[in-house]
PDB file of N, CA and C in Angstrom:
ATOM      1  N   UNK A   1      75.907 -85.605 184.963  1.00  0.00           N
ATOM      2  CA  UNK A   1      74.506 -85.541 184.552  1.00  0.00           C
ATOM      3  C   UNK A   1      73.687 -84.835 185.630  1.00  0.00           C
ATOM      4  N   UNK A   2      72.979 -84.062 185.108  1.00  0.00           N
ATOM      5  CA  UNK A   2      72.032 -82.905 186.231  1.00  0.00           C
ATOM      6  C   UNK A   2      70.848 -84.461 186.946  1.00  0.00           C
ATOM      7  N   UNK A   3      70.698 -84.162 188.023  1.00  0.00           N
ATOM      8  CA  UNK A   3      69.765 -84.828 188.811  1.00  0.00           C
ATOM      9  C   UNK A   3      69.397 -83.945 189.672  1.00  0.00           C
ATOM     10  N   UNK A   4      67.785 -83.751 189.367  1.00  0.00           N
ATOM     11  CA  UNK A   4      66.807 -82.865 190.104  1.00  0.00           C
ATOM     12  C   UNK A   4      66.842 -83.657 191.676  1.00  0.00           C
ATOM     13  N   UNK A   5      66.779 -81.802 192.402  1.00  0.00           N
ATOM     14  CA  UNK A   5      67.123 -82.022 193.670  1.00  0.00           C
ATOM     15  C   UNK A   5      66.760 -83.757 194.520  1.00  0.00           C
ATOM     16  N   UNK A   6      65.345 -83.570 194.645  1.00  0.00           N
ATOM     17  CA  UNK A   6      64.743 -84.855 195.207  1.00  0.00           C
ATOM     18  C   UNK A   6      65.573 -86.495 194.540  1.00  0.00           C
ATOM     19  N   UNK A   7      66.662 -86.042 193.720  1.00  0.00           N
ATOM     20  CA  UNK A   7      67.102 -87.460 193.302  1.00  0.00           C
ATOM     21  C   UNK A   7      68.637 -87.029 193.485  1.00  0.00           C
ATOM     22  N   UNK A   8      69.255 -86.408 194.354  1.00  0.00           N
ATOM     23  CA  UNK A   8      70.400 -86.376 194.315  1.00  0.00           C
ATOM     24  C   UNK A   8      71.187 -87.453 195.045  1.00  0.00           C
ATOM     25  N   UNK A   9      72.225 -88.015 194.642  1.00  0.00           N
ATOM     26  CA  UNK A   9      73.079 -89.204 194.933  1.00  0.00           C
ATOM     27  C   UNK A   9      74.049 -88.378 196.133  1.00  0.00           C
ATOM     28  N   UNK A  10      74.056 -89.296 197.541  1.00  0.00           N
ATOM     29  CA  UNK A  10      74.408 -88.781 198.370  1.00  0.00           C
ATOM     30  C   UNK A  10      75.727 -89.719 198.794  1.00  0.00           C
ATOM     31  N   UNK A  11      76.646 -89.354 199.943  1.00  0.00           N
ATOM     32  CA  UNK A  11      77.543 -90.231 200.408  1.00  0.00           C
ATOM     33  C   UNK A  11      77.495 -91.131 200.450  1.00  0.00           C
ATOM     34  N   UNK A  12      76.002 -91.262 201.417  1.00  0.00           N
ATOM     35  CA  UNK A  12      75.484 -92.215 202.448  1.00  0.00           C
ATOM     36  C   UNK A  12      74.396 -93.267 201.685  1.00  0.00           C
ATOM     37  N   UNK A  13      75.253 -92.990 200.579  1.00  0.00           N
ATOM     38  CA  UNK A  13      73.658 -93.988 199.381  1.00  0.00           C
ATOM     39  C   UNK A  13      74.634 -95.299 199.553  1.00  0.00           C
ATOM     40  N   UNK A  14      74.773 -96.379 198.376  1.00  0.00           N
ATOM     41  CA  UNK A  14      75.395 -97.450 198.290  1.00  0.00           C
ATOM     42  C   UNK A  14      76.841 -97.273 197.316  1.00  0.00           C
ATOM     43  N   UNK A  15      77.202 -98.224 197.557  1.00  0.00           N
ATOM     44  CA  UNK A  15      78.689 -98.004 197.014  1.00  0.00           C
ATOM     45  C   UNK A  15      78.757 -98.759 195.236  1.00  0.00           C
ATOM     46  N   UNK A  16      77.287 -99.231 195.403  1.00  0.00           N
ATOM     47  CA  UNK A  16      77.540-100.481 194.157  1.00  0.00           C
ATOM     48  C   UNK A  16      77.645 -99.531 192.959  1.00  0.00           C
ATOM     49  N   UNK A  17      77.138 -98.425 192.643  1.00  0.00           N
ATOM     50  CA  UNK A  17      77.515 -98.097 191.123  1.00  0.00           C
ATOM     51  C   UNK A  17      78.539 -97.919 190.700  1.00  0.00           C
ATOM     52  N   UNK A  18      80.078 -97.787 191.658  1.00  0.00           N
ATOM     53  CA  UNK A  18      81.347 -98.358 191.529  1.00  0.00           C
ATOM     54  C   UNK A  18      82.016 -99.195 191.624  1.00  0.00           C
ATOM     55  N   UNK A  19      81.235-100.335 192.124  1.00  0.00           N
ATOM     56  CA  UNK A  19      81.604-101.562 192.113  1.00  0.00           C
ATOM     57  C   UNK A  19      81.165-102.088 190.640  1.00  0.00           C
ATOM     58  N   UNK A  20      80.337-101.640 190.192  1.00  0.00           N
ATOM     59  CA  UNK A  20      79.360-102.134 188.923  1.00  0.00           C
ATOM     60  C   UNK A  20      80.465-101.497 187.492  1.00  0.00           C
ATOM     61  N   UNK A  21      81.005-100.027 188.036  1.00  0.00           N
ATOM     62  CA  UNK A  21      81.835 -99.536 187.061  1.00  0.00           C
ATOM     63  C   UNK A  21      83.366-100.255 186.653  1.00  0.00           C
ATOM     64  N   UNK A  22      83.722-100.886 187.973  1.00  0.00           N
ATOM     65  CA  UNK A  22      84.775-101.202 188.065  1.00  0.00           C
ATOM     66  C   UNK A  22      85.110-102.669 187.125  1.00  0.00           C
ATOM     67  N   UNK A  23      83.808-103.682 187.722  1.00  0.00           N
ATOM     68  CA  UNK A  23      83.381-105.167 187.204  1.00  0.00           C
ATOM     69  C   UNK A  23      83.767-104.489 185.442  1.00  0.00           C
ATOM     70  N   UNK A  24      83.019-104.105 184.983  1.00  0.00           N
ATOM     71  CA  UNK A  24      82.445-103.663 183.785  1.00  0.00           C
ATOM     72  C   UNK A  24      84.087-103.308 182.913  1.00  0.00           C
ATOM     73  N   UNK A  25      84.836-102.453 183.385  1.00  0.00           N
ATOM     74  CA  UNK A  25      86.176-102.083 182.844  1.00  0.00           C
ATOM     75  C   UNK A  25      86.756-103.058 183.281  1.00  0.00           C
ATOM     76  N   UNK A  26      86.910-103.532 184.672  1.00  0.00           N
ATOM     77  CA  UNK A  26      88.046-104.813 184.194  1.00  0.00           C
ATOM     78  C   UNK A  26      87.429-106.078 183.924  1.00  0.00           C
ATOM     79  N   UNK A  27      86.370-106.619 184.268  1.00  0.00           N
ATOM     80  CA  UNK A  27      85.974-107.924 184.159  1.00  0.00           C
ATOM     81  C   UNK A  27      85.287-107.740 182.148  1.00  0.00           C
ATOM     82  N   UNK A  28      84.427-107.389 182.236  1.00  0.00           N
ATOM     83  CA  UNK A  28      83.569-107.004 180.612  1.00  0.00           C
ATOM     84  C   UNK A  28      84.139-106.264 179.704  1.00  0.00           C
ATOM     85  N   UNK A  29      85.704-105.437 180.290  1.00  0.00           N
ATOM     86  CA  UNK A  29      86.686-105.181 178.842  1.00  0.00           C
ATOM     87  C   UNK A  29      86.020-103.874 178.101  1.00  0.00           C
ATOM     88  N   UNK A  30      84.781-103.220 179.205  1.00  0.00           N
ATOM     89  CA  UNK A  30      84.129-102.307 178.337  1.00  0.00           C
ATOM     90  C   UNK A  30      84.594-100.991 178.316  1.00  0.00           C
ATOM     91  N   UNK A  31      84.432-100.313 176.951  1.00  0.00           N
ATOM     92  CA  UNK A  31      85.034 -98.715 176.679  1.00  0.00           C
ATOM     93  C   UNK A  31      84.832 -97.999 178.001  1.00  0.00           C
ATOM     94  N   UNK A  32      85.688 -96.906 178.276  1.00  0.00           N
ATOM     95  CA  UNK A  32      85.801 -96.097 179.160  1.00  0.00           C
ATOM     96  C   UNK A  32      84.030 -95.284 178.953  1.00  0.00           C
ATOM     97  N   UNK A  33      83.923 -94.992 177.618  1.00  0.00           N
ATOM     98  CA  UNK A  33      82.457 -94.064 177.463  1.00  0.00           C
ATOM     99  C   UNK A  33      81.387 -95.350 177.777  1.00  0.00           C
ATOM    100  N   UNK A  34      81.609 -96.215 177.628  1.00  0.00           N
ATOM    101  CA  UNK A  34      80.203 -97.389 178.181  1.00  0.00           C
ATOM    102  C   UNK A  34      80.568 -97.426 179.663  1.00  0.00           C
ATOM    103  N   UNK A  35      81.717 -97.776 180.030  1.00  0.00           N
ATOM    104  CA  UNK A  35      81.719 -97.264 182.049  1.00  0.00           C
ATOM    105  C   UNK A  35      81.517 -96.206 182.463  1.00  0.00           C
ATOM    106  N   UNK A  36      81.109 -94.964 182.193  1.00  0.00           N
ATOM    107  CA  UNK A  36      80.933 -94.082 182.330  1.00  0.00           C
ATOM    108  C   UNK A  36      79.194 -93.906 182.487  1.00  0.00           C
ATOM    109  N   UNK A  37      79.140 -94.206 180.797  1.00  0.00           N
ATOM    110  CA  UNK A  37      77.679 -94.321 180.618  1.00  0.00           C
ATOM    111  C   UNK A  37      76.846 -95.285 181.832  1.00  0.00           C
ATOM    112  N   UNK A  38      77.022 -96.743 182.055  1.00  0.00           N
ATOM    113  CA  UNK A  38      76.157 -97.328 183.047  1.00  0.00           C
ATOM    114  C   UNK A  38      76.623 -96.775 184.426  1.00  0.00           C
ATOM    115  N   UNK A  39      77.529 -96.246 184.705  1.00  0.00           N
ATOM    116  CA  UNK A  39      78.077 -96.137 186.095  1.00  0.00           C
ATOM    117  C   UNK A  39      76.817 -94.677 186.375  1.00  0.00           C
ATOM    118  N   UNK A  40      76.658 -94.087 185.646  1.00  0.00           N
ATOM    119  CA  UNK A  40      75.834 -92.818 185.746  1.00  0.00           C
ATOM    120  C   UNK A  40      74.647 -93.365 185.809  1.00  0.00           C
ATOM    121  N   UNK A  41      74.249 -94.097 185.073  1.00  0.00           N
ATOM    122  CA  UNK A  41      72.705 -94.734 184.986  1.00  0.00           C
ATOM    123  C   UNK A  41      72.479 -95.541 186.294  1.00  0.00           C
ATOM    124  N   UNK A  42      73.631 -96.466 187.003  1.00  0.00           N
ATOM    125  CA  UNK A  42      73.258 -96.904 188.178  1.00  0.00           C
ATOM    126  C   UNK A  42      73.185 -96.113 189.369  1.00  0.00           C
ATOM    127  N   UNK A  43      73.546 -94.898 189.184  1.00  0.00           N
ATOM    128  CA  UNK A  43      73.955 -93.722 190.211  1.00  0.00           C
ATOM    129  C   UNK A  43      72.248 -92.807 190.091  1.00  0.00           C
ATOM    130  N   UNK A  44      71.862 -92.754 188.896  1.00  0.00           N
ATOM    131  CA  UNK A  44      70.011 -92.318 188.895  1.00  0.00           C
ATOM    132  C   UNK A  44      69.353 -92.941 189.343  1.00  0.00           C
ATOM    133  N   UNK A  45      69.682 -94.407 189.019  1.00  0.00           N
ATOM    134  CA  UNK A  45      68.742 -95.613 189.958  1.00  0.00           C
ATOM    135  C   UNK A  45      68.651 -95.452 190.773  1.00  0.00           C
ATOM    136  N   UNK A  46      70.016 -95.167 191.544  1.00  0.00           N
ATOM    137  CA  UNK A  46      70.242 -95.785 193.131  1.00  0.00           C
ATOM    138  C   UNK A  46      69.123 -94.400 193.537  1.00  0.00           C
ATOM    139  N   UNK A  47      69.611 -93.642 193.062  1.00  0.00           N
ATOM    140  CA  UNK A  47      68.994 -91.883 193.974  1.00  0.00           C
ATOM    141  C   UNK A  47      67.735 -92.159 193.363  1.00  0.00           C
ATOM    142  N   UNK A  48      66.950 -92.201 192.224  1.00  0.00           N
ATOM    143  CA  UNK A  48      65.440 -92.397 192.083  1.00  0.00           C
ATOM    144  C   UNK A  48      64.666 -93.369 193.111  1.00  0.00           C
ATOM    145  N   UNK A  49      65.727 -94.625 193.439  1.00  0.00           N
ATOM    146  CA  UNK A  49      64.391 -95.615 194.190  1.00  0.00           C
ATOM    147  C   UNK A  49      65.296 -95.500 195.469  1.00  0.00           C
ATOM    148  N   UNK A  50      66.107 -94.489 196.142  1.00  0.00           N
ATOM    149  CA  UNK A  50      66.243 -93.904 197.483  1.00  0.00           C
ATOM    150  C   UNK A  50      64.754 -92.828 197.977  1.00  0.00           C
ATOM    151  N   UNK A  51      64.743 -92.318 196.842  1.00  0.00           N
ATOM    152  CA  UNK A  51      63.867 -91.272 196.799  1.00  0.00           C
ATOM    153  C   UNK A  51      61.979 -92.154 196.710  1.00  0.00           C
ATOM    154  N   UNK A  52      61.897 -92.712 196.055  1.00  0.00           N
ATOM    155  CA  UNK A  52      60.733 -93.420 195.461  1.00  0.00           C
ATOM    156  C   UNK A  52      60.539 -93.908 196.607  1.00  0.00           C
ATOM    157  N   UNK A  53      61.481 -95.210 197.531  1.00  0.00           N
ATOM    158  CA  UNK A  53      60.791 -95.567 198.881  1.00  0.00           C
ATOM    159  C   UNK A  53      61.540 -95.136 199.984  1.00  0.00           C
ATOM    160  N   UNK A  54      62.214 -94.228 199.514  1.00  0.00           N
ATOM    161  CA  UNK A  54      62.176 -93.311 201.371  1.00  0.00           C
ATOM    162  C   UNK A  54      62.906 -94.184 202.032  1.00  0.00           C
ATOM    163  N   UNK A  55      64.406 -95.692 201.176  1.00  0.00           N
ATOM    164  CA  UNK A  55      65.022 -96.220 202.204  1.00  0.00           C
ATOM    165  C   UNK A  55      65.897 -96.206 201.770  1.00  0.00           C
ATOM    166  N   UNK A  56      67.088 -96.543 202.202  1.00  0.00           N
ATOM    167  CA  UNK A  56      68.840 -96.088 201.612  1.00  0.00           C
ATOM    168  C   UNK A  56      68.575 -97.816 200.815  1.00  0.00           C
ATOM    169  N   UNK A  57      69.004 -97.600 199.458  1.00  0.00           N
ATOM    170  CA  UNK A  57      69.634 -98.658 198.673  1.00  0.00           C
ATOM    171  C   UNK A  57      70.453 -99.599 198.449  1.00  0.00           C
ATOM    172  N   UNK A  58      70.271-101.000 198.921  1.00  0.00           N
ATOM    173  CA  UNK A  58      71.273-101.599 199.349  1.00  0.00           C
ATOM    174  C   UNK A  58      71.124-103.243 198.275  1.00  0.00           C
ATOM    175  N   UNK A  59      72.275-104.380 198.397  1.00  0.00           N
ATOM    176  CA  UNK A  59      71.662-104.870 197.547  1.00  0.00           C
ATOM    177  C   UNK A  59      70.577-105.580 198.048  1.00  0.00           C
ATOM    178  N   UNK A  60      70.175-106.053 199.462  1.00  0.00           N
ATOM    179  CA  UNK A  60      68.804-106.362 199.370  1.00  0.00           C
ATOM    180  C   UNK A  60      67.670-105.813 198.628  1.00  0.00           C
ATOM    181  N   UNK A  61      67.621-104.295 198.748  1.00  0.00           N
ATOM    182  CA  UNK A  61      66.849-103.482 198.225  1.00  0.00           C
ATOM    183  C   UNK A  61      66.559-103.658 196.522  1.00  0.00           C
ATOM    184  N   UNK A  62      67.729-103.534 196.310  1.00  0.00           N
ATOM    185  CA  UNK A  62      67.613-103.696 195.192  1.00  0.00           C
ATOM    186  C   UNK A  62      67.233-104.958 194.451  1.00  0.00           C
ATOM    187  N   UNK A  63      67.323-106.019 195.107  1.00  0.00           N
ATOM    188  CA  UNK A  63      66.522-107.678 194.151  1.00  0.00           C
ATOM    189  C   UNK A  63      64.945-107.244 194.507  1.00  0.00           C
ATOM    190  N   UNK A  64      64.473-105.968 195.064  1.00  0.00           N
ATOM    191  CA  UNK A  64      63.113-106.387 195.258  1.00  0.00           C
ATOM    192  C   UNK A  64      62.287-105.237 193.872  1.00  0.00           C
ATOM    193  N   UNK A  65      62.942-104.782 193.058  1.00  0.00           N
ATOM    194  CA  UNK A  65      62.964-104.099 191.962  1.00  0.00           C
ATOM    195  C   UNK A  65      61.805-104.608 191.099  1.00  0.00           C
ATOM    196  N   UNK A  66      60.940-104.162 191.142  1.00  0.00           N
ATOM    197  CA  UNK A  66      59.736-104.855 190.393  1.00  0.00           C
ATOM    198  C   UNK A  66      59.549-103.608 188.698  1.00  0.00           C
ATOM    199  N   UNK A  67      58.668-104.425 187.430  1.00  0.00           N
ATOM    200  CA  UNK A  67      58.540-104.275 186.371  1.00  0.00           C
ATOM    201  C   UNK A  67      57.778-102.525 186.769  1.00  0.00           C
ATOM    202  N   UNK A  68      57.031-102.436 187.897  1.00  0.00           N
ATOM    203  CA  UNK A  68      56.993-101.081 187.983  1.00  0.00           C
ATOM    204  C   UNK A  68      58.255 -99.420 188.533  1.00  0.00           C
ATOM    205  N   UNK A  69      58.277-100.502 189.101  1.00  0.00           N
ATOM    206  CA  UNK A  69      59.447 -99.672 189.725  1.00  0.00           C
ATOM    207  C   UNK A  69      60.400 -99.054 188.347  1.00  0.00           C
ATOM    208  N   UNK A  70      60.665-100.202 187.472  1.00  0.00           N
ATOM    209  CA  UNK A  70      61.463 -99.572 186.400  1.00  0.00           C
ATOM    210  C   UNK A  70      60.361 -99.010 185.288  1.00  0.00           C
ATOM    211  N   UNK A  71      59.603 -99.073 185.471  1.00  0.00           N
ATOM    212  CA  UNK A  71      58.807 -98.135 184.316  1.00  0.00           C
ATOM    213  C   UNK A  71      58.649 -96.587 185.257  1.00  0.00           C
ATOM    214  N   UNK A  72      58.603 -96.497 186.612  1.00  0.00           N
ATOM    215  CA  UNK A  72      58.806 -95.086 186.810  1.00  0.00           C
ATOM    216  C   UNK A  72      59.850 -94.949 187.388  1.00  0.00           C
ATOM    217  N   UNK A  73      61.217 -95.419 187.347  1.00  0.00           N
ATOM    218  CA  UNK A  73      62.265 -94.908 186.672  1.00  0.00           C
ATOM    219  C   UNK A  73      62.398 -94.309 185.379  1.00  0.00           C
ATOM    220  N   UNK A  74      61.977 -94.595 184.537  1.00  0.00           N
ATOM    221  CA  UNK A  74      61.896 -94.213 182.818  1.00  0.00           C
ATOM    222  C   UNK A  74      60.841 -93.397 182.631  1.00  0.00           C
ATOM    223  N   UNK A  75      59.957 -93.572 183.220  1.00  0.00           N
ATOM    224  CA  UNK A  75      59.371 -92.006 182.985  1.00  0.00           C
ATOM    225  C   UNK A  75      59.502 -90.859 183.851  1.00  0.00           C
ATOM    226  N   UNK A  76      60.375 -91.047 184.700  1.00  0.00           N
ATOM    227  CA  UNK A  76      60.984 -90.072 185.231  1.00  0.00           C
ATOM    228  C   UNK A  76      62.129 -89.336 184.574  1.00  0.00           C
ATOM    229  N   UNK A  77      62.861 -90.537 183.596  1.00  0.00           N
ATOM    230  CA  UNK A  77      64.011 -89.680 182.848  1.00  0.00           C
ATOM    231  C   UNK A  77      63.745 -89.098 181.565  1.00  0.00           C
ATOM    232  N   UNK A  78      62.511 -89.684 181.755  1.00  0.00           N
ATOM    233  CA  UNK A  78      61.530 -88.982 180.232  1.00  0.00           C
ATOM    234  C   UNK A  78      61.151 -87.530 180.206  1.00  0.00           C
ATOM    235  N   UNK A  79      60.537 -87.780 181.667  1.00  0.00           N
ATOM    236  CA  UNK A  79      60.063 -86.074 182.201  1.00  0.00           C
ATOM    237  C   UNK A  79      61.068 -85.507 182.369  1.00  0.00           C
ATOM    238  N   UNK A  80      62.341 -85.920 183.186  1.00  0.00           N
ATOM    239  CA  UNK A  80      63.211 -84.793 183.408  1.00  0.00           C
ATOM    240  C   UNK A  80      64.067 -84.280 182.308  1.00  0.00           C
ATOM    241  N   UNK A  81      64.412 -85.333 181.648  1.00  0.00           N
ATOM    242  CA  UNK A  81      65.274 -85.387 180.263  1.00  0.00           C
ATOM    243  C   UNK A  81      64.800 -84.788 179.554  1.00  0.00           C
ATOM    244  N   UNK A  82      63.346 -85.433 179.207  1.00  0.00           N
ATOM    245  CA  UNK A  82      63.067 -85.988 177.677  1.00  0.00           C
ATOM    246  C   UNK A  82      63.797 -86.927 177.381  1.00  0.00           C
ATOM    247  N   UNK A  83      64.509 -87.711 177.299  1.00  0.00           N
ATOM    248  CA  UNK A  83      65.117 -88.751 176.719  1.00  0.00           C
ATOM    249  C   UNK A  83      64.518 -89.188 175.518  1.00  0.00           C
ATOM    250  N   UNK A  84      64.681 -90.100 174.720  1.00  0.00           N
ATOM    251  CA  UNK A  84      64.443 -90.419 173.900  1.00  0.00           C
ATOM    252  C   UNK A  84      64.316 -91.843 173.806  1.00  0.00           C
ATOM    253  N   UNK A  85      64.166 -92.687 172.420  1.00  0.00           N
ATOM    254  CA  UNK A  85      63.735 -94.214 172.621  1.00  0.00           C
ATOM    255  C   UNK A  85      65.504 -94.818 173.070  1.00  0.00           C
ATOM    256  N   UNK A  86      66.249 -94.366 172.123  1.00  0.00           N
ATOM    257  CA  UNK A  86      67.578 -94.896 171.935  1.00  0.00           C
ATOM    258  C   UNK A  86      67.953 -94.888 172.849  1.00  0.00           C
ATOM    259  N   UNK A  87      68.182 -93.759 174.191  1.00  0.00           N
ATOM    260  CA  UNK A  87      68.517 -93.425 175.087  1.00  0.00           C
ATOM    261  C   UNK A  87      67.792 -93.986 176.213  1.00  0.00           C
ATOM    262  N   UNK A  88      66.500 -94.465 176.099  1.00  0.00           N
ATOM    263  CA  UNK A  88      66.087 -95.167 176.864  1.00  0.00           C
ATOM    264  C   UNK A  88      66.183 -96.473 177.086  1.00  0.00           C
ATOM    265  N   UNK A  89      65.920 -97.059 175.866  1.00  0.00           N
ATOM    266  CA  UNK A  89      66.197 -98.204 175.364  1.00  0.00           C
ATOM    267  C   UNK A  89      67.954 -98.450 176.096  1.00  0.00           C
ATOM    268  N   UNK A  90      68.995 -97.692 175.877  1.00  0.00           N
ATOM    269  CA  UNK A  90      70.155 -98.039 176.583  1.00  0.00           C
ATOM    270  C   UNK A  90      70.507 -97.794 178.490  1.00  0.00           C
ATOM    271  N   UNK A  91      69.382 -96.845 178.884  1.00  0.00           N
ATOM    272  CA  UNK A  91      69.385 -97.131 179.769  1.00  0.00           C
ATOM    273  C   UNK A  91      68.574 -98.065 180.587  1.00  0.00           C
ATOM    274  N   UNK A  92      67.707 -98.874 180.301  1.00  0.00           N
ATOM    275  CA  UNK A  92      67.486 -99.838 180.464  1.00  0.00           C
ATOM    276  C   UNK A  92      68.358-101.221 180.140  1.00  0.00           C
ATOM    277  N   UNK A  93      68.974-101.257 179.255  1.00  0.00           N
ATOM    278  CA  UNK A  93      69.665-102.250 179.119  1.00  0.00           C
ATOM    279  C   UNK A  93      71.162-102.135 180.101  1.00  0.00           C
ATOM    280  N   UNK A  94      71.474-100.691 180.897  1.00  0.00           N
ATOM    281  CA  UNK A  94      72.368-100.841 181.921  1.00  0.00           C
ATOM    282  C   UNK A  94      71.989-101.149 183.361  1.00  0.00           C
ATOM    283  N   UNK A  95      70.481-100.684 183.286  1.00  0.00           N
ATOM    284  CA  UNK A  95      69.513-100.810 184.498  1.00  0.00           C
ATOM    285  C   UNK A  95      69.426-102.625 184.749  1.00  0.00           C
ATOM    286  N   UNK A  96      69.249-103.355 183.519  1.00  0.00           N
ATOM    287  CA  UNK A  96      69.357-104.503 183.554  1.00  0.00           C
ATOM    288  C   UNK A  96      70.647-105.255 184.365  1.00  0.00           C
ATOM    289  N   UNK A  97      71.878-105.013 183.742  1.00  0.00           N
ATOM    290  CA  UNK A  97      73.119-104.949 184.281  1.00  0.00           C
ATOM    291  C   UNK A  97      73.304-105.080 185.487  1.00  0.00           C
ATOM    292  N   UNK A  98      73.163-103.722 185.603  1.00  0.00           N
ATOM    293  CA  UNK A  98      73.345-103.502 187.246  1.00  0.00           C
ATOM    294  C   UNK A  98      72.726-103.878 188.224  1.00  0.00           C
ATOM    295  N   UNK A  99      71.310-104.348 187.875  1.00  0.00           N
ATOM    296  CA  UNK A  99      71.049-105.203 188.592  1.00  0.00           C
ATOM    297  C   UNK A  99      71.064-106.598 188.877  1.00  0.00           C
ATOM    298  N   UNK A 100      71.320-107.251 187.980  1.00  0.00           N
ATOM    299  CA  UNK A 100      72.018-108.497 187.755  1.00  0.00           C
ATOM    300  C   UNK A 100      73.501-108.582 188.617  1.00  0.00           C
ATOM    301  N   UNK A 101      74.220-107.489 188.030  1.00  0.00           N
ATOM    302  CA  UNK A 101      75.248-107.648 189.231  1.00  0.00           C
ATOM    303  C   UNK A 101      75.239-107.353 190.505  1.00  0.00           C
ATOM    304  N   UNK A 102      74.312-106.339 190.992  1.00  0.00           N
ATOM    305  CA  UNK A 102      74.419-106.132 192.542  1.00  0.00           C
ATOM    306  C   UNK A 102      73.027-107.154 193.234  1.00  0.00           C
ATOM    307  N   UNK A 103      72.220-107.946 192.563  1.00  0.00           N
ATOM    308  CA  UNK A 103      71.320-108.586 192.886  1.00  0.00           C
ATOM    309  C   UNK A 103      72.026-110.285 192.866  1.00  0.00           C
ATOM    310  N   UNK A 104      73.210-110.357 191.873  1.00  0.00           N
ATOM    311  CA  UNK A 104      73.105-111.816 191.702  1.00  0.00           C
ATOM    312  C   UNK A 104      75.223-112.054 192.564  1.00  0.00           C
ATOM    313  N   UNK A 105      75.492-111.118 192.513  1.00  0.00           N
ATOM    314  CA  UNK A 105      77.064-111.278 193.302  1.00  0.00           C
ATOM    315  C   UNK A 105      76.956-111.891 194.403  1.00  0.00           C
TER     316      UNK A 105
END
């Protein structure tokens, strides 16, 4: 998935959107195209709110995720995308996920 420069996913980001992919295929039994699908969506997160507060993403970082923070996540994939409701609507429901798992492990 294209990610505009200022949101690019780096080495030195966090390791959890493969830890999150991994849980998901062996623990949740889920299709290869749904691990795929959230593993990408936690990989925009991580690089949008690296980028948004200017600090590497970790899971502390991440339980402090507030109702704004994810609304400009989503209109960021609105603007860059366009996305759509369906598409939003599902990435939010992996955004949910993933944070549940790297916030509550």
């Amino acid at each position: 998935a294209y990610l505009p420069h200022s949101m690019r996913y780096t080495a030195a980001m966090t390791e959890l959107p493969g830890l999150y992919a991994a849980h998901l295929a062996r623990d949740r039994r889920r299709s290869a195209h749904t691990v795929r699908a959230y593993e990408a969506t936690a990989v925009r997160l991580c690089a949008f709110l690296q980028a948004h507060w200017g600090e590497p993403i970790e899971r502390a970082t991440l339980a402090k995720v507030s109702a704004a923070d994810l609304r400009a996540f989503l209109a960021a994939r609105r603007g860059d995308e366009g996305i759509g409701n369906a598409s939003a609507a599902r990435e939010l429901s992996a955004v949910r996920g993933f944070l549940a798992f790297a916030v509550g492990e």
